[in-house]
Structures are given as structure tokens and as C-alpha cells.
Protein backbone atom coordinates (compact mmCIF):
# COMPACT_ATOMS: atom_id res chain seq x y z
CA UNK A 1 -94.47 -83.53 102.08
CA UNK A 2 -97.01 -81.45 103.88
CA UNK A 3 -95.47 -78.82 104.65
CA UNK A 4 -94.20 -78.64 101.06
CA UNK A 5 -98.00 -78.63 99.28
CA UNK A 6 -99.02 -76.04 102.35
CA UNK A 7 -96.06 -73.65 101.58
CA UNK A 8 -96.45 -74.32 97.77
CA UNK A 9 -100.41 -73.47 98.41
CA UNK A 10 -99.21 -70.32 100.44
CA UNK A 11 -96.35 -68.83 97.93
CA UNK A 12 -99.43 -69.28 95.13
CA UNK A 13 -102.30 -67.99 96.74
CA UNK A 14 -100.89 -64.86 99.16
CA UNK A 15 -99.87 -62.72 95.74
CA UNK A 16 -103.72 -63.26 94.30
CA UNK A 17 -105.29 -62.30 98.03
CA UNK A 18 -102.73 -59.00 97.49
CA UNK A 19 -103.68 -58.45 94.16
CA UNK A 20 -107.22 -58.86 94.94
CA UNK A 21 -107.41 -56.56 97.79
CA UNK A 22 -105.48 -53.63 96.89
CA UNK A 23 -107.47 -51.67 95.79
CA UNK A 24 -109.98 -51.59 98.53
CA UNK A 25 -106.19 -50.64 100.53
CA UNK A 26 -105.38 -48.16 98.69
CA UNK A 27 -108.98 -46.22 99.16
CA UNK A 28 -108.47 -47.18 103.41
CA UNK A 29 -105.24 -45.27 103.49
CA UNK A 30 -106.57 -42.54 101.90
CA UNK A 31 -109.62 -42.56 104.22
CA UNK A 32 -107.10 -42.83 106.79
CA UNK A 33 -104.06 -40.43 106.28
CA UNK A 34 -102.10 -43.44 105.57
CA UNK A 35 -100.40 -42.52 102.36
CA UNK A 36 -99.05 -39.69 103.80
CA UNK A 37 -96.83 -41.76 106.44
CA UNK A 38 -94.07 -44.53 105.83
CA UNK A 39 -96.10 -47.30 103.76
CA UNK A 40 -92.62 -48.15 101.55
CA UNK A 41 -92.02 -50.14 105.01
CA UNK A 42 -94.96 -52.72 104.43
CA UNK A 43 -92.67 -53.60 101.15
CA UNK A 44 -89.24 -53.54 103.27
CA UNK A 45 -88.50 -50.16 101.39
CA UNK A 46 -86.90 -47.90 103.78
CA UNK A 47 -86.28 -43.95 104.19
CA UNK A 48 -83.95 -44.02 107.14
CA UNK A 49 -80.40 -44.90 106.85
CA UNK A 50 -79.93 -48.77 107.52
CA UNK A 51 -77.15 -47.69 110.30
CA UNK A 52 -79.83 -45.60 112.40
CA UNK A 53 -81.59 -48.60 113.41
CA UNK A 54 -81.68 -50.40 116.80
CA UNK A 55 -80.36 -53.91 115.61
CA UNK A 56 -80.71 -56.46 117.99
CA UNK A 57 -84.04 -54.81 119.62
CA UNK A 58 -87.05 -56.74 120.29
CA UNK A 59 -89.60 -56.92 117.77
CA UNK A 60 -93.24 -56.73 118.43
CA UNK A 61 -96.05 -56.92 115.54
CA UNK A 62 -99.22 -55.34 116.37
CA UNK A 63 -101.40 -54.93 113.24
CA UNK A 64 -104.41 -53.31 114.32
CA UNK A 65 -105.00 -50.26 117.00
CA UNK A 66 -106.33 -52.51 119.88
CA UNK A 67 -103.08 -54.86 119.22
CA UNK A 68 -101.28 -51.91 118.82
CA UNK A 69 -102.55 -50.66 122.52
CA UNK A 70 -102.18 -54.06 124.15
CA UNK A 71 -98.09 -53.65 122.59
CA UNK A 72 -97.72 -50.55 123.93
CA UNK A 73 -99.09 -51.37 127.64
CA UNK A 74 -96.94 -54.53 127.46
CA UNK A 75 -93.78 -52.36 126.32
CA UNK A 76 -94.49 -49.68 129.07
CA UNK A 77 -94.46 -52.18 131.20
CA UNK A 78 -91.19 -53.71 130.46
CA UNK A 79 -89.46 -50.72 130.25
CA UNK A 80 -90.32 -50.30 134.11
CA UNK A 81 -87.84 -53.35 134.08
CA UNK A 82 -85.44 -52.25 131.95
CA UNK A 83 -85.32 -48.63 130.65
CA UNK A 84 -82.91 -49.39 128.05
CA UNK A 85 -84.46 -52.56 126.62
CA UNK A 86 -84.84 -50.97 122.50
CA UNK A 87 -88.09 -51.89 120.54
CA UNK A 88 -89.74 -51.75 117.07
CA UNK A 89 -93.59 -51.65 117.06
CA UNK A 90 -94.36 -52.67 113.91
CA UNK A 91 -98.42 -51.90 112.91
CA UNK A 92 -100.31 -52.95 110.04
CA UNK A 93 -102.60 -50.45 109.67
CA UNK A 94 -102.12 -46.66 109.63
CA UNK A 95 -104.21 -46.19 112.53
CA UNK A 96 -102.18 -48.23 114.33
CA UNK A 97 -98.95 -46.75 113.30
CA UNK A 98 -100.39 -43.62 114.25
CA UNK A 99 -101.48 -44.75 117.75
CA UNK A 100 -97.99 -46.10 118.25
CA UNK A 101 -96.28 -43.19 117.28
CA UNK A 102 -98.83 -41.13 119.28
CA UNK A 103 -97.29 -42.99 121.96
CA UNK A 104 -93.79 -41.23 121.77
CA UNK A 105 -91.83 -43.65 123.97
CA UNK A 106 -88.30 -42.85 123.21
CA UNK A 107 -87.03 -46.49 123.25
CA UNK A 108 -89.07 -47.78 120.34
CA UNK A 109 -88.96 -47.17 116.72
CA UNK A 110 -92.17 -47.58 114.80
CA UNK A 111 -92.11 -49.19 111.67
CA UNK A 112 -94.70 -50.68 109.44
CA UNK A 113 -94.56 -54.64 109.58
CA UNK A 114 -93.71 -56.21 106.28
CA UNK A 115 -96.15 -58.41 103.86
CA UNK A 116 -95.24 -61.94 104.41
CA UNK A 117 -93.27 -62.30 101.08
CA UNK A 118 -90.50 -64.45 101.48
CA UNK A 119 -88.01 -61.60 99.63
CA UNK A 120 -89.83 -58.75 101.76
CA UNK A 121 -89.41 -60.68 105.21
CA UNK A 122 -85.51 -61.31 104.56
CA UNK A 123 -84.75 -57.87 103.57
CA UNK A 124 -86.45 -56.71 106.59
CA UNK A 125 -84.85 -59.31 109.01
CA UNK A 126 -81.38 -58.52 107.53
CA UNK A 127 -82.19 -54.82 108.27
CA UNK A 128 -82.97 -54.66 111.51
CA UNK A 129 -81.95 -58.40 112.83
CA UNK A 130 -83.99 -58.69 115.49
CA UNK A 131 -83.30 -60.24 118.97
CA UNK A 132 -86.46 -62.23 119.21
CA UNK A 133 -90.28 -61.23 117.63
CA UNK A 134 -93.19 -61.25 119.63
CA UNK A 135 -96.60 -61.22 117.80
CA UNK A 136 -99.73 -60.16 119.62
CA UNK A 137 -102.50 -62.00 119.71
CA UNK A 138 -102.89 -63.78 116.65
CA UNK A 139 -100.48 -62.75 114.01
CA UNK A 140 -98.96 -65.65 112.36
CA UNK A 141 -97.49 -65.53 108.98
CA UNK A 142 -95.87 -68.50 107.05
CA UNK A 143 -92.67 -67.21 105.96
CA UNK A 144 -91.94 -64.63 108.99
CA UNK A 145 -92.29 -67.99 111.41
CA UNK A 146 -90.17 -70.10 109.09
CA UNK A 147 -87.34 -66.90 108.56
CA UNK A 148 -87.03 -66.51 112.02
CA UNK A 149 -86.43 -70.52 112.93
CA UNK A 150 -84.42 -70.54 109.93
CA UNK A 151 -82.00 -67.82 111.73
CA UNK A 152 -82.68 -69.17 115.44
CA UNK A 153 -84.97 -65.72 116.26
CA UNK A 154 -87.21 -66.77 118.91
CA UNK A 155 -90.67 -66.05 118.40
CA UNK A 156 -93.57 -66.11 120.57
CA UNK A 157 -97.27 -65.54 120.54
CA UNK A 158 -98.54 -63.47 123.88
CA UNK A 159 -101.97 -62.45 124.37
CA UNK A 160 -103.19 -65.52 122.25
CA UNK A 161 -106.70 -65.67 122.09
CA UNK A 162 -109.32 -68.00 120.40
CA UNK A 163 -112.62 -67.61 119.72
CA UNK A 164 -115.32 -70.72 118.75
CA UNK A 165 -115.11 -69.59 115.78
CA UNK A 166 -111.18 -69.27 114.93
CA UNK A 167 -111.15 -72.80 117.18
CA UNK A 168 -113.40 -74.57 114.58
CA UNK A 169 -111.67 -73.06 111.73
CA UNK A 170 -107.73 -74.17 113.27
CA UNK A 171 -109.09 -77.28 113.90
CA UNK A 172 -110.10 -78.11 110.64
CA UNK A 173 -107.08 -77.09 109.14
CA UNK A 174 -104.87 -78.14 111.58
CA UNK A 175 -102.76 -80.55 109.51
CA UNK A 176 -101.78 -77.73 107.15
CA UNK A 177 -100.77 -75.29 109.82
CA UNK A 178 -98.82 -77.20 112.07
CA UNK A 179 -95.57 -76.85 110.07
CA UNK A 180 -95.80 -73.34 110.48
CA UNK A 181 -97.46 -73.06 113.91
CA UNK A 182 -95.06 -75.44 115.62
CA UNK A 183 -92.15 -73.04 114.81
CA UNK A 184 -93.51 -70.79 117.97
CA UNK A 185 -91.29 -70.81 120.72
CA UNK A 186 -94.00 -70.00 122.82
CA UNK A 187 -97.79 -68.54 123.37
CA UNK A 188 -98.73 -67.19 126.36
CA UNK A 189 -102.67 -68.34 126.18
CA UNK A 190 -105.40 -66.23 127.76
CA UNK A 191 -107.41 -68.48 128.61
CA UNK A 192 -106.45 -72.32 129.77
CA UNK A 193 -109.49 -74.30 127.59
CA UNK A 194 -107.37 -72.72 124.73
CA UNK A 195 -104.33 -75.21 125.34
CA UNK A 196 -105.63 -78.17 123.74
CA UNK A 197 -105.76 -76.24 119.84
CA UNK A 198 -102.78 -74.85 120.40
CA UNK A 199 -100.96 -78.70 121.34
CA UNK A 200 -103.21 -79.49 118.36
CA UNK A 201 -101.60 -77.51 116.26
CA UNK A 202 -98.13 -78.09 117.16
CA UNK A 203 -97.11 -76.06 119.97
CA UNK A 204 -95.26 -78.34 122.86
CA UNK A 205 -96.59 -78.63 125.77
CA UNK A 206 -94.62 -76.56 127.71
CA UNK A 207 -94.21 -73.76 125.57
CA UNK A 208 -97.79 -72.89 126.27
CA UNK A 209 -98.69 -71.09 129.42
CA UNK A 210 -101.48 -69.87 130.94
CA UNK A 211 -101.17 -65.39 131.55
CA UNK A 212 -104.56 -64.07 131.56
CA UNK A 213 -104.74 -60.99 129.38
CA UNK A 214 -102.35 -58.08 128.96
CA UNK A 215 -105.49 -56.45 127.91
CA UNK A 216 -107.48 -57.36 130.75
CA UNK A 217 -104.71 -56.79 133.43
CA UNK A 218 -106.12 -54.19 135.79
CA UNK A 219 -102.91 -54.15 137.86
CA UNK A 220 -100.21 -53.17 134.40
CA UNK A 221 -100.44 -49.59 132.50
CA UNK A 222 -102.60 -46.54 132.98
CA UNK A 223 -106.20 -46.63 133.71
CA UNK A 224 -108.76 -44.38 131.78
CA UNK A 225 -108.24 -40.91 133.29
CA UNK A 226 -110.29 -37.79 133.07
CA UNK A 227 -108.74 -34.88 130.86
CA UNK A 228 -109.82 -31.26 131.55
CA UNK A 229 -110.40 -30.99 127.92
CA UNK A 230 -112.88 -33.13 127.52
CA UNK A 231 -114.86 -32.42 130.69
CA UNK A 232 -114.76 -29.18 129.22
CA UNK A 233 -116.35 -30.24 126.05
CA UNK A 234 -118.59 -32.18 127.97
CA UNK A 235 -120.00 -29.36 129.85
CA UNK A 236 -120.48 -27.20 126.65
CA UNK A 237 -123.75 -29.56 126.59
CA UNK A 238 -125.04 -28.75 130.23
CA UNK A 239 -123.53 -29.16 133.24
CA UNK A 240 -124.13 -32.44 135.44
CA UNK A 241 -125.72 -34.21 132.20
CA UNK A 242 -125.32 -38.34 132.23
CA UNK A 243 -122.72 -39.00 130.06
CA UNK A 244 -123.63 -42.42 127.77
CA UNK A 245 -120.51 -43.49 125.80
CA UNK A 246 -121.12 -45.67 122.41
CA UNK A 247 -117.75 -47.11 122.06
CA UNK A 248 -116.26 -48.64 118.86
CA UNK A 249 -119.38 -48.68 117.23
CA UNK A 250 -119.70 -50.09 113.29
CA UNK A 251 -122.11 -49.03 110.60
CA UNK A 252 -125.70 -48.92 111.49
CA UNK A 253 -124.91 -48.72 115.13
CA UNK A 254 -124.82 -45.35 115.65
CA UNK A 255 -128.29 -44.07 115.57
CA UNK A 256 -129.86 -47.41 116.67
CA UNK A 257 -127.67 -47.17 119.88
CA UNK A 258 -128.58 -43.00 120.09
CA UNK A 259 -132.28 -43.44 119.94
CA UNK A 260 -132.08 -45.63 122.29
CA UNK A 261 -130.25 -43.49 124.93
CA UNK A 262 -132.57 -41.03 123.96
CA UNK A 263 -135.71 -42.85 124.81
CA UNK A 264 -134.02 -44.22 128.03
CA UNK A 265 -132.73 -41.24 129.28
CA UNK A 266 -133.96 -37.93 127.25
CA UNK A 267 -131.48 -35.69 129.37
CA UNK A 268 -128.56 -38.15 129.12
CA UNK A 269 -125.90 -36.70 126.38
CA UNK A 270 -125.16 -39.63 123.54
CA UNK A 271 -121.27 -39.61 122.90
CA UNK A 272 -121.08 -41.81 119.76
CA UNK A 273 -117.40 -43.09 118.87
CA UNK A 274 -117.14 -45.03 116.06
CA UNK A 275 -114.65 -47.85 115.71
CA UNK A 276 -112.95 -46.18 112.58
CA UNK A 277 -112.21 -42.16 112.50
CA UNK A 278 -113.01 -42.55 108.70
CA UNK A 279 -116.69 -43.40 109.57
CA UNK A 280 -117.44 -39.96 110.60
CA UNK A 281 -119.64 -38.97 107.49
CA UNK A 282 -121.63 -41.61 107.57
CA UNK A 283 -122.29 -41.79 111.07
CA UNK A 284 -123.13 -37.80 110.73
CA UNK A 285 -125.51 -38.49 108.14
CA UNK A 286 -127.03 -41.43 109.90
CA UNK A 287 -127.54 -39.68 113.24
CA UNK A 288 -128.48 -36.30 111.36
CA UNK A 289 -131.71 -38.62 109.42
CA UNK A 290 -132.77 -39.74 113.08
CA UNK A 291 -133.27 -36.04 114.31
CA UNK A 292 -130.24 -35.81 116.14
CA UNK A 293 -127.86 -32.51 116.10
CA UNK A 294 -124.21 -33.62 115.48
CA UNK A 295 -120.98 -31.95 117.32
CA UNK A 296 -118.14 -33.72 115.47
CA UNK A 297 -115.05 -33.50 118.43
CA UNK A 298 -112.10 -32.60 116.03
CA UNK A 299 -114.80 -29.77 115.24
CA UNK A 300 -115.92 -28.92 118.30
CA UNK A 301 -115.95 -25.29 119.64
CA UNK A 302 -118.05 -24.63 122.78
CA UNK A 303 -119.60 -21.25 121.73
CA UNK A 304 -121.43 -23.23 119.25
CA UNK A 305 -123.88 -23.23 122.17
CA UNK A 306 -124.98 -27.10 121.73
CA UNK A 307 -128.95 -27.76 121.58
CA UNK A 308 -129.49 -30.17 124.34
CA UNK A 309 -132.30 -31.42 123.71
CA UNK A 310 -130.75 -32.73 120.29
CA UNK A 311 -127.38 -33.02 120.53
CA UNK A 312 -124.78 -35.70 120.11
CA UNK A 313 -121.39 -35.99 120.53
CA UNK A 314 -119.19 -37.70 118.32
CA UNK A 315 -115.91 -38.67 118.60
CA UNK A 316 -113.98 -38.81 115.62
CA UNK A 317 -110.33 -38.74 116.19
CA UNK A 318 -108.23 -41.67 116.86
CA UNK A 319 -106.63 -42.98 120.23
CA UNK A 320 -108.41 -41.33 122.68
CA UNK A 321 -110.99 -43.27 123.63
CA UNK A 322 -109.12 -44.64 126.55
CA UNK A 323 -109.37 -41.35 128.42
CA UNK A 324 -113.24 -40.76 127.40
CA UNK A 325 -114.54 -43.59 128.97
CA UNK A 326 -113.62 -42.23 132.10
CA UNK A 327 -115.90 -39.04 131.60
CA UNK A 328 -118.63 -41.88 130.86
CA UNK A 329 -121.72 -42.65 133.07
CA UNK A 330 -122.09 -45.66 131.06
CA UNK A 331 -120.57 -47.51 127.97
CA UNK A 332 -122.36 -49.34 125.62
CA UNK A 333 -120.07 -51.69 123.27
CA UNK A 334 -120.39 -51.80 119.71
CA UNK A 335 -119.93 -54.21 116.89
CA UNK A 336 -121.98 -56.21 119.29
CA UNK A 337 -125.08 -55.42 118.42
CA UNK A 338 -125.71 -55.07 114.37
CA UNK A 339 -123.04 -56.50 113.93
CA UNK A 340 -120.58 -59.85 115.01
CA UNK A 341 -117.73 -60.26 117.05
CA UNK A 342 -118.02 -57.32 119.56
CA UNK A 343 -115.46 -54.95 120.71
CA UNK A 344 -113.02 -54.87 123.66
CA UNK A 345 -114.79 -54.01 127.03
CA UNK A 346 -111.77 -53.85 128.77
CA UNK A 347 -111.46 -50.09 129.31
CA UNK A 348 -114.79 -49.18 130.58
CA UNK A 349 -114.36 -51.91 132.89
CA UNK A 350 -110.70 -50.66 134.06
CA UNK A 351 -112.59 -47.43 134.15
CA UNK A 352 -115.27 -48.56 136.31
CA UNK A 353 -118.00 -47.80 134.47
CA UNK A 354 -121.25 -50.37 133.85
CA UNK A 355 -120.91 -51.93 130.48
CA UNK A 356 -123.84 -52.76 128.26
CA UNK A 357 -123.32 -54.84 125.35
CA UNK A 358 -125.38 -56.78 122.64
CA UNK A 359 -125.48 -60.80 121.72
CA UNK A 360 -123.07 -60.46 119.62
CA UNK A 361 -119.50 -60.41 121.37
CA UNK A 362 -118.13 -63.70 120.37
CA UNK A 363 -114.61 -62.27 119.81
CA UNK A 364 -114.48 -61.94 123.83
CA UNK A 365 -115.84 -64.91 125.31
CA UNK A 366 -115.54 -66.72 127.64
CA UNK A 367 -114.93 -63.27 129.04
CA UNK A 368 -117.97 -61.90 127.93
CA UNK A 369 -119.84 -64.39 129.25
CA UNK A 370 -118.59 -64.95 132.73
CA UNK A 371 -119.47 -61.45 132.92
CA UNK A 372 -123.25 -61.96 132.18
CA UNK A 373 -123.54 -64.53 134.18
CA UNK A 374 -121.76 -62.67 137.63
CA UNK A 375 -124.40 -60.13 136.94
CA UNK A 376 -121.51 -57.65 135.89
CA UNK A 377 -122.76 -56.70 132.63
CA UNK A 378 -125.99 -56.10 131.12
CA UNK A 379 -126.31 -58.21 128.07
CA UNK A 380 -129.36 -56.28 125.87
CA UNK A 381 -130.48 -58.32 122.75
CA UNK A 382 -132.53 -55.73 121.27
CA UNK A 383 -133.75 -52.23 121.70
CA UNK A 384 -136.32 -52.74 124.14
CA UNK A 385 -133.86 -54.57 126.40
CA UNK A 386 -130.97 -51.23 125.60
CA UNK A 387 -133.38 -49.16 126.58
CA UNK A 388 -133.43 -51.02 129.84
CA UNK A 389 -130.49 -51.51 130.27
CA UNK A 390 -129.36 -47.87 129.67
CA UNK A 391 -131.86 -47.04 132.69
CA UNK A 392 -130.65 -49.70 134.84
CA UNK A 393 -126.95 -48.52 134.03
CA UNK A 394 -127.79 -44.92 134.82
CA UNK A 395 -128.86 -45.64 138.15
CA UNK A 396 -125.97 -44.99 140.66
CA UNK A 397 -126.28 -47.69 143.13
CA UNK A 398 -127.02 -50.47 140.35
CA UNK A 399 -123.46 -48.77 138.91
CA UNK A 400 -122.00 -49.27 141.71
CA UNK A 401 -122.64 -52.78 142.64
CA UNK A 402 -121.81 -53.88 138.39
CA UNK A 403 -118.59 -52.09 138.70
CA UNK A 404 -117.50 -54.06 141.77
CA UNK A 405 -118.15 -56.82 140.12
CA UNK A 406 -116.60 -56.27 136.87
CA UNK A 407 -113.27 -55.53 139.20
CA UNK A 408 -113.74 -58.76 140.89
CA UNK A 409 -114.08 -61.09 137.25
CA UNK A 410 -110.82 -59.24 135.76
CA UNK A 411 -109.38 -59.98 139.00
CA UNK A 412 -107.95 -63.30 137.66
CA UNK A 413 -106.36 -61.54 134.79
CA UNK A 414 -103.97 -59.05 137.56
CA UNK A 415 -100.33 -59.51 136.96
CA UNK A 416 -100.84 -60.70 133.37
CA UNK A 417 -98.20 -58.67 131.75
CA UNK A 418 -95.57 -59.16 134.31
CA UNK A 419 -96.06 -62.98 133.41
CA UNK A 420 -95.57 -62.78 129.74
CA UNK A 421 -92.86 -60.74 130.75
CA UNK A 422 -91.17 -63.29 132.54
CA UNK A 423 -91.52 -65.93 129.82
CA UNK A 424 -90.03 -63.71 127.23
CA UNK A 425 -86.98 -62.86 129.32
CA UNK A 426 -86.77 -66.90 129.72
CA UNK A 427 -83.85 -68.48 127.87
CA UNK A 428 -85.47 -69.86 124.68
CA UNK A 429 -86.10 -73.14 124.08
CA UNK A 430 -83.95 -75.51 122.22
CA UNK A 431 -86.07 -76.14 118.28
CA UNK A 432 -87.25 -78.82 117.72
């Protein structure tokens, strides 16, 4: 009877959540470039004959860029395996469909995933019918889950990840999303206090196992690598300059986080890159109103001649951050400090580069905070404490010693792909 009232809740409530915010979709894809790429998928409307498709390849839903990346580095990795396993990537967002196509990996078609209508999810199933549909990190949707044990598709959940927050709110409704949840096959957990909400909600016992992170995996995928390009971008600015990085920042961020690397370190260049390309005008005008000179990078042409005493960089094009932080002398995180939640330190840590980030980085703990307290990061609650902590940072040997220990925390994560590897190739389970 529950699961009938929870469905029943679901089938009424998910067409007045699309009705309500499409609009405010509509003006992202423009921001974005979005309507200019394949968005008739997200409706299970499709350009490509139905005969061109890789049936039987496995699926993997990554709606946002970072899930989008983690995909990727998990499909790169399984393709060292076996070159002729097929994919579809299927994003959410056109940044991530752009990231994944980006990508270019000859074995994987990238689609858009479809909206979780019931009609929309068995057009698309019948389309492609998938071998088995892995979701990344959190992705679970009602009637995709129920489709797929409907059909005997396995599905599991790899990179899973809760924070206190998404942990309270599960919890509370736990009773109502056990119908759904328990359909999982399996969920390969980052982290092993996370078992207990996941049996809580459904998942057997030993369907859940303990991986680490994909993302966090320092032995699986490329690390951050320095381009030519950029360095010589970089040295438009002045040769030898300290190189701060402002990664993923969100509104407000970026001049709070510049004038602080500019009172730290007044001959240190700020490279500002905000979390979404479509920020750039705002974060121009921002930094512009603090005194600050702005060289936008899909812009950028080195006889401009930079002013160094005012410049800053900023990074407005999409997917290659990866490759900047390694031209960083430090990386400060953002969404973590005017904002909540934080953003993923993994690749200026794979980088080996000494992170700063703010109070706010709940969406990463107990990561976050094992890193604090190994003396790995610098945690800065304010600008006093940035400024600091930019200093600190910018000192080689302190560098040096937080770096080493960064490596040592995301130690424990190593061989974390390979392992959710392994369970996916497992023979499913039989449903319960």
C-alpha cells in the first residue's frame, strides 16, 4: 500500500516540479549552448536512426559535469579491460553532455538521459535496451529503478555518497523510498559509516560494498597535466609568477577570494574559474568593481601585454580545469566559502598542489575533514585566515610537506575503480 500512495505521490507531483521549473531551464540552456545540441533526447525523442544504436551496451547516467568526469574515468578505466565493452553516457545537463562528448572515446555514445516519466523511460529502454544501468553517485529516479526490475536490467549505484545532510533527509523519509531504493542491485558506498542508511533504506546487506571513491582514486585515470598552452598564457603575465587557482568558485566568490590573494601575495597571479562557464559576466563585473584587470581565457591573446600589477585570469571555458590545476601553486576551493556544500578537491590533490578551502564543504566530508585534521589542508573561515593561509600555501616547503600528506589520506581510496569494476562484472543478484 506504500509503495502505491509513494508512486501515486510521485506520478502527481514530478509533472508540477517540471512545469514549475522550466522556465528557469530553458534560460540555463541558453546560457549554456544547450539548445543548440540534442535536448529532444531528455524527452526520448531521437535524431539518429533507432538501428545505429549499441543495444545491449552498458548504461551509465551522469547528470552533472563532476558525475560526468567521475563516468568517464570509470569508463576509461574499464575499457583498459575490455576495449570493446560499448557504452552510453547519458548527462543531464549540457555541460555535461559537452564534457562527455569532449571526451571522444570511440566506444561510447552520448546521449541525454531521459526525465523520469514513466512513457519517456520505456521508450528509451525499448530503444536502446540496455545490458545493465549504472547511476553515479546519487541518481535515483522512481520509474527508471522500477522499469529496469520490471525487465530484469540490473542497476547499481557506484560512487554513492552521503552527506549529514542527504543522511537526515533519507532517514526521515525512509519508509517512502524504500520501494524504490530496494530495487538497486547494488551501491558501491564510499565511505563504510554510509552502510547503515543505505540497509535502512532497503538495500541488502550484501549488495552494499565498501570502494572508496572513483573520484578520489589516485591510482585510476590521468592526473592533472601541464599543457604548453596554458603555461604559455600563464607567462603572458610574467614569468616565474605564483600561480593561485580559485577553482569552481560560485557567485560572490570571486573577488572575495582575489582580494585576498592579492593582499597575501601582491605578485602572485589570481586565476579565477568559476564553477559555471555562464558566470563569466558577472564574475567580470564583480572582479572589474574590486580594481582588478580581467583576461577572460576564451579571450585571451598574449600581446594584450597583461598589467601585472592588476591582472586576473579567468577561466571561462568548460572542462579544462583538470589540466590547470597542475600549472597551480595553490588551489583554493569554492562554493566553500560564501556559499554551502563545497566543491570537489580531488584534482588539486591528485595534482599535488596545497588545497585551501572554507567551512563550508559539507558535500565532502568525512573527507574534508580527515584532511583538516592530518594537517593536509588549510581550512580558512574567513578572510583574515585566507589570507593566511594563501601565505602559508605559497611557501614551498609548507607545500611540500601538505602535499605528502594529502597523497597519504587518498591513499585509502587507491584501486577504487578497479573495485566497482569488479562488482559490476559480478553476476547479478537474484531480485528479491
Amino acid at each position: 500500500m506504500r509503495k502505491f500512495l509513494a508512486l501515486l505521490l510521485y506520478r502527481v507531483t514530478l509533472p508540477c516540479l517540471f512545469i514549475a521549473a522550466f522556465p528557469a531551464w530553458v534560460v540555463k540552456m541558453l546560457r549554456r549552448g544547450g539548445l543548440n545540441t540534442p535536448l529532444g533526447e531528455r524527452i526520448a525523442l531521437y535524431r539518429r536512426n533507432a538501428e545505429m544504436e549499441p543495444c545491449g551496451a552498458t548504461h551509465i547516467h551522469a547528470i552533472s559535469v563532476g558525475e560526468t568526469i567521475i563516468a568517464l574515468k570509470l569508463i576509461r578505466e574499464w575499457l583498459a579491460e575490455n576495449p570493446h565493452q560499448q557504452f552510453v553516457l547519458s548527462t543531464g545537463t549540457a555541460t555535461g553532455h559537452a564534457v562527455a562528448t569532449t571526451a571522444a572515446i570511440a566506444q561510447v555514445r552520448v546521449a541525454y538521459s531521459p526525465l523520469d516519466f514513466a512513457s519517456m523511460i520505456t521508450r528509451y529502454l525499448d530503444r536502446f535496451e540496455p545490458s545493465r544501468i549504472v547511476l553515479i553517485e546519487g541518481e535515483l529516479w522512481p520509474h527508471l529503478l522500477l522499469a529496469c526490475r520490471k525487465r530484469s536490467i540490473p542497476v547499481s549505484l557506484v560512487n554513492a555518497r552521503m552527506s549529514p545532510r542527504s543522511t537526515r533527509r533519507y532517514r526521515r523519509f525512509a519508509n517512502w523510498l524504500r520501494p524504490f531504493v530496494s530495487c538497486l542491485d547494488a551501491v558501491a558506498i564510499q565511505e563504510a559509516e554510509d552502510e547503515s542508511i543505505w540497509r535502512e533504506l532497503g538495500v541488502a546487506a550484501e549488495a552494499i560494498h565498501l570502494t572508496g571513491s572513483i573520484k578520489f582514486d589516485p591510482g585510476s585515470g590521468p592526473a592533472p597535466a601541464r599543457r604548453p598552452a596554458f603555461q604559455d598564457m600563464l607567462d603572458a603575465f610574467g614569468r616565474s609568477r605564483p600561480i593561485v587557482l580559485a577553482a569552481s568558485t560560485h557567485a560572490g566568490e570571486d573577488a572575495w577570494i582575489a582580494n585576498a590573494i592579492r593582499e597575501a601575495a601582491p605578485h602572485a597571479l589570481p586565476v579565477i574559474a568559476p564553477r559555471h562557464a555562464e558566470r563569466r559576466h558577472n564574475a567580470t563585473k564583480d572582479l572589474e568593481a574590486a580594481g582588478f584587470t580581467v583576461y577572460a581565457r576564451s579571450q585571451f591573446d598574449a600581446a594584450q601585454k597583461p598589467d601585472e600589477t592588476s591582472a586576473v585570469f579567468l577561466i571561462d571555458t568548460t572542462g579544462e580545469l583538470h589540466d590547470w590545476t597542475a600549472h597551480a601553486d595553490a588551489v583554493i576551493i569554492g562554493k566553500s566559502f560564501l556559499s554551502e556544500g563545497g566543491q570537489n578537491p580531488a584534482e588539486a590533490i591528485l595534482a599535488k598542489r596545497p588545497v585551501i578551502f572554507g567551512p563550508h564543504m559539507e558535500n565532502f566530508e568525512p573527507l574534508a575533514g580527515r584532511l583538516v585534521a592530518a594537517d593536509a589542508c588549510i581550512k580558512a573561515n574567513d578572510h583574515a585566515q585566507l589570507v593566511a593561509a594563501i601565505r602559508r600555501a605559497l611557501d614551498p616547503h609548507e607545500a611540500q610537506k601538505l602535499s605528502t600528506r594529502t597523497i597519504q589520506i587518498l591513499s585509502t581510496h587507491q584501486g577504487a575503480t578497479r573495485r566497482v569494476i569488479g562488482i559490476l562484472n559480478a553476476p547479478p543478484r537474484p531480485a528479491n
